[in-house]
Protein backbone atom coordinates (compact mmCIF):
# COMPACT_ATOMS: atom_id res chain seq x y z
CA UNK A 1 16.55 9.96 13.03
CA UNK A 2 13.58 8.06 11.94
CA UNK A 3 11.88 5.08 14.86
CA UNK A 4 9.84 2.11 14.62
CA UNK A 5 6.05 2.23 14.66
CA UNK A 6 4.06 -0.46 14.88
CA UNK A 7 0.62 0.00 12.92
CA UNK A 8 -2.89 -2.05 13.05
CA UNK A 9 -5.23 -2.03 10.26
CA UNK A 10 -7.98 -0.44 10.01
CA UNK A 11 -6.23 2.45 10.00
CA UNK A 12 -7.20 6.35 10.99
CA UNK A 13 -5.97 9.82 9.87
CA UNK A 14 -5.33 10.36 13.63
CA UNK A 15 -3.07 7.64 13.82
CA UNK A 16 -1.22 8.67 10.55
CA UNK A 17 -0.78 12.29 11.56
CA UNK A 18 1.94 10.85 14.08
CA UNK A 19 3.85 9.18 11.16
CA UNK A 20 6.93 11.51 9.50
CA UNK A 21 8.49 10.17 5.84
CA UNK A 22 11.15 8.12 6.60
CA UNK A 23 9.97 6.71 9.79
CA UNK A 24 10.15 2.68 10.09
CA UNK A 25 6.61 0.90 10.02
CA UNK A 26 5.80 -2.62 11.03
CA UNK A 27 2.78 -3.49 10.06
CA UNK A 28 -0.36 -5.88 11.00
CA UNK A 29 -3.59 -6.39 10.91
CA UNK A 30 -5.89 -6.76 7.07
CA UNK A 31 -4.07 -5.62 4.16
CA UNK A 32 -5.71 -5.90 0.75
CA UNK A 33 -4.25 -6.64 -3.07
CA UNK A 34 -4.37 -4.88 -6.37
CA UNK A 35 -1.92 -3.73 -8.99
CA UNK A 36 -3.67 -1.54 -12.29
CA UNK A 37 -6.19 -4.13 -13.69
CA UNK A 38 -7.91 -4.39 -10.50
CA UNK A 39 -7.85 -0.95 -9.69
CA UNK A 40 -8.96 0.03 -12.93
CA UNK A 41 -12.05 -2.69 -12.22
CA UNK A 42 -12.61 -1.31 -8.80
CA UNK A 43 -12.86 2.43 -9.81
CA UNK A 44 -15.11 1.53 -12.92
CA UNK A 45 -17.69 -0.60 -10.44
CA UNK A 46 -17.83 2.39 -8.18
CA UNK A 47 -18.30 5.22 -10.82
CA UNK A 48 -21.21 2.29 -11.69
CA UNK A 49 -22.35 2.46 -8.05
CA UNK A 50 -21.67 -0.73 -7.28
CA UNK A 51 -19.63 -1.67 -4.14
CA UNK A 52 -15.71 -1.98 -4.18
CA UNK A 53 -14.88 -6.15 -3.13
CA UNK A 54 -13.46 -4.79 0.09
CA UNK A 55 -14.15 -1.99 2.62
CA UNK A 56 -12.10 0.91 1.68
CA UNK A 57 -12.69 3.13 4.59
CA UNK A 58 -9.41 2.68 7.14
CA UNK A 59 -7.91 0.20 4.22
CA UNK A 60 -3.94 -0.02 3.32
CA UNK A 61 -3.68 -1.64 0.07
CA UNK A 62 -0.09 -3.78 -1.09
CA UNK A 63 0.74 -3.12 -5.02
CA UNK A 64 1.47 -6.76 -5.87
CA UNK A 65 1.00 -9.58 -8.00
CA UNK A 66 2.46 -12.58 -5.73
CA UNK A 67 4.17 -15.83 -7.42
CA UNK A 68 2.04 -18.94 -6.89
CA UNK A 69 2.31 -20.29 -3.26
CA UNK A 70 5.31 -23.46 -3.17
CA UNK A 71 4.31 -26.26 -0.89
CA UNK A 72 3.54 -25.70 2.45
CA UNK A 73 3.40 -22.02 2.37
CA UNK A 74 0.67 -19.46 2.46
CA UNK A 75 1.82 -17.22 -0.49
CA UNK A 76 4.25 -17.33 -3.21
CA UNK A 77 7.46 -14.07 -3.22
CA UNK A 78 5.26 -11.12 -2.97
CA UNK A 79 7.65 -7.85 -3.95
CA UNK A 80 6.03 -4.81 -4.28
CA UNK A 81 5.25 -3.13 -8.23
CA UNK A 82 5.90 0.40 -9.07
CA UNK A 83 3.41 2.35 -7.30
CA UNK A 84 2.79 5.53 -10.08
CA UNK A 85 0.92 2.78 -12.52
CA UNK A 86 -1.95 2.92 -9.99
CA UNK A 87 -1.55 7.22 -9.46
CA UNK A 88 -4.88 7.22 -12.27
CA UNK A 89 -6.95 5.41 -9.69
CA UNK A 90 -5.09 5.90 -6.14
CA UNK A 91 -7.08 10.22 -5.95
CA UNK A 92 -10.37 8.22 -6.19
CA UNK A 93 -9.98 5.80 -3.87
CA UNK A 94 -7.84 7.85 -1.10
CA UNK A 95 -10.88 10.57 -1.52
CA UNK A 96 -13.21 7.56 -0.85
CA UNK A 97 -11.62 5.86 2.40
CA UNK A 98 -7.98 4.40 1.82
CA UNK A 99 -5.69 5.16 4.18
CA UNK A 100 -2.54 3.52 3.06
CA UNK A 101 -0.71 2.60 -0.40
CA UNK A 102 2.24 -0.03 -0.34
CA UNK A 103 4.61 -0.24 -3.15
CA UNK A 104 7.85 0.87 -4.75
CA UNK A 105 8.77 3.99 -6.48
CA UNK A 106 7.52 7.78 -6.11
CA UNK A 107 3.60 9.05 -6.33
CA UNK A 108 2.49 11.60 -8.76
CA UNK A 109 1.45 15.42 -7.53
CA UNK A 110 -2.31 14.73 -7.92
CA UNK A 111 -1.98 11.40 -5.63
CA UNK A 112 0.87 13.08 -3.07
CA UNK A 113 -2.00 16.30 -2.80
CA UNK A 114 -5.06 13.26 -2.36
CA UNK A 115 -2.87 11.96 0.86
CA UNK A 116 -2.32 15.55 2.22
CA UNK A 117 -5.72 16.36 1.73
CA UNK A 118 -7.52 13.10 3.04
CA UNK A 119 -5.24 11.79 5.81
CA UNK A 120 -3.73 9.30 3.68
CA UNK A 121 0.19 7.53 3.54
CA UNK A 122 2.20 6.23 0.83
CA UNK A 123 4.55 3.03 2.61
CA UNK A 124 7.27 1.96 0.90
CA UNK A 125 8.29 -2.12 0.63
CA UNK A 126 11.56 -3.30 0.25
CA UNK A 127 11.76 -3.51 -3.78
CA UNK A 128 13.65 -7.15 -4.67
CA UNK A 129 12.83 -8.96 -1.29
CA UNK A 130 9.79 -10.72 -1.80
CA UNK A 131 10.36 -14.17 -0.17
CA UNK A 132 11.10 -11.64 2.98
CA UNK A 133 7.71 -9.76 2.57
CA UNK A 134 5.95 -13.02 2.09
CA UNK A 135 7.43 -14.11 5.39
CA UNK A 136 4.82 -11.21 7.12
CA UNK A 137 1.82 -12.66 5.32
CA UNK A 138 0.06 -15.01 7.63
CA UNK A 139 -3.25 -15.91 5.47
CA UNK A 140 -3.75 -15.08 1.70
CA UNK A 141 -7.50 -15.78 0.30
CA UNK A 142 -8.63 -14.28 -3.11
CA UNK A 143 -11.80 -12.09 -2.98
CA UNK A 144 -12.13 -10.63 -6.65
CA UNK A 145 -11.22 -10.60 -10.25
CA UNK A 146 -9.77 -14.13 -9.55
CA UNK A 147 -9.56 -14.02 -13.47
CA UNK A 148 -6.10 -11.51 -13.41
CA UNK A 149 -4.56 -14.39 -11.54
CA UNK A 150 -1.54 -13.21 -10.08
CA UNK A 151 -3.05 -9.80 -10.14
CA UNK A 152 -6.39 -10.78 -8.44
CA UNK A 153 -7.50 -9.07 -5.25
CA UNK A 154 -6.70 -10.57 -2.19
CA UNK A 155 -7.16 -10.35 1.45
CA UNK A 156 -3.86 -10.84 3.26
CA UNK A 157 -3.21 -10.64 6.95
CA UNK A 158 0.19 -9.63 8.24
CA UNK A 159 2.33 -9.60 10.99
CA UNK A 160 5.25 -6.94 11.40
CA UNK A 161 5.36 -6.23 7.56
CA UNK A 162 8.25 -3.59 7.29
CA UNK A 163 8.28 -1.06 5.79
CA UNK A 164 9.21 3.00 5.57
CA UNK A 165 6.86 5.85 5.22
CA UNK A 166 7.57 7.53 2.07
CA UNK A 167 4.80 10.05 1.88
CA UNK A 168 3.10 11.11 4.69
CA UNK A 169 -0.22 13.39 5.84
CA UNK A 170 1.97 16.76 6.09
CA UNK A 171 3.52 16.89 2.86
CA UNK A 172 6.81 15.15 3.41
CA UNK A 173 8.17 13.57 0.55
CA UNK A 174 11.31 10.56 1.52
CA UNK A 175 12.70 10.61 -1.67
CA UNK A 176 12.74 14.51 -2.22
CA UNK A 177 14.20 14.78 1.32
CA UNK A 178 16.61 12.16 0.60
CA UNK A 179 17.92 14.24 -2.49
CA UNK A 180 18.27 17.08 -0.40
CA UNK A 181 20.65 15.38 2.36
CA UNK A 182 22.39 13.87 -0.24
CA UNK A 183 22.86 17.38 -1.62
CA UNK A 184 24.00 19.14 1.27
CA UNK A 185 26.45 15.99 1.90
């Protein structure tokens, strides 16, 4: 039976190592933007030797592209994307400091064997609910590529985003475990 744990960006391997796929995670503190443009940006700059736009050590990143922001709110719906669009770019940037991944959808080997290796989680959002994921966002600023619009890097802070742990530092897969229940069922 999975529980509820609340996390705090920036986040540690330490702190990770107590998560198990499938757990519940509510989660606050920093979390940053980028869907494949960016990430392809991001990676380039750094192979260049130039800085990433935001700190990547202890950093969970959210695969989205949110819809503008209506009156009076911070942020537009903001869903998560399928996550294995970014598995070309997530190895580099796990090896390099990022701690957690946020989308929708299952990893590749090469990214699932990056998390295993470097202490790092893949978190899964509820796919289809993003007016209720928006509802977590407290502040919403862009900080790069503000020329991808929806797609541009942003700095978000949340408050009790939910969401389950689909990969985690040990190897355990949610969706291959899932199968297997629903197997032995």
């Amino acid at each position: 039976m999975s529980h509820t744990i609340r996390l705090t960006t920036p986040l540690t391997t330490e702190v990770l190592r107590e998560l198990r796929s499938g757990d519940r995670v509510l989660l606050s503190g920093v979390v940053y933007t980028g869907r494949d443009a960016a990430h392809k940006r991001i990676v380039e700059a750094m192979q260049a030797g130039q800085e990433p736009p935001f700190p990547l050590e202890g950093a969970a990143i959210f695969y989205v592209g949110p819809s503008p922001a209506p009156p009076g709110r911070i942020i537009g719906a903001a869903g998560p994307t399928t996550s294995y669009r970014m598995d070309a770019y997530a190895p580099y940037l796990i090896a390099r400091g990022l701690k957690a991944m946020i989308g929708k959808g299952k990893r590749g080997e090469e990214v699932k064997a990056a998390m295993i290796q470097h202490g790092a989680v893949y978190l899964a959002a509820i796919g289809g609910a993003g007016a209720l994921m928006a509802r977590s966002i407290t502040e919403a600023e862009v900080i790069a590529f503000p020329d991808l619009g929806p797609e541009a890097v942003r700095r978000l802070v949340v408050k009790d985003m939910p969401l389950f742990v689909v990969n985690d530092v040990h190897g355990g897969d949610l969706y291959q475990e899932g199968k297997a229940a629903y197997a032995r069922a």
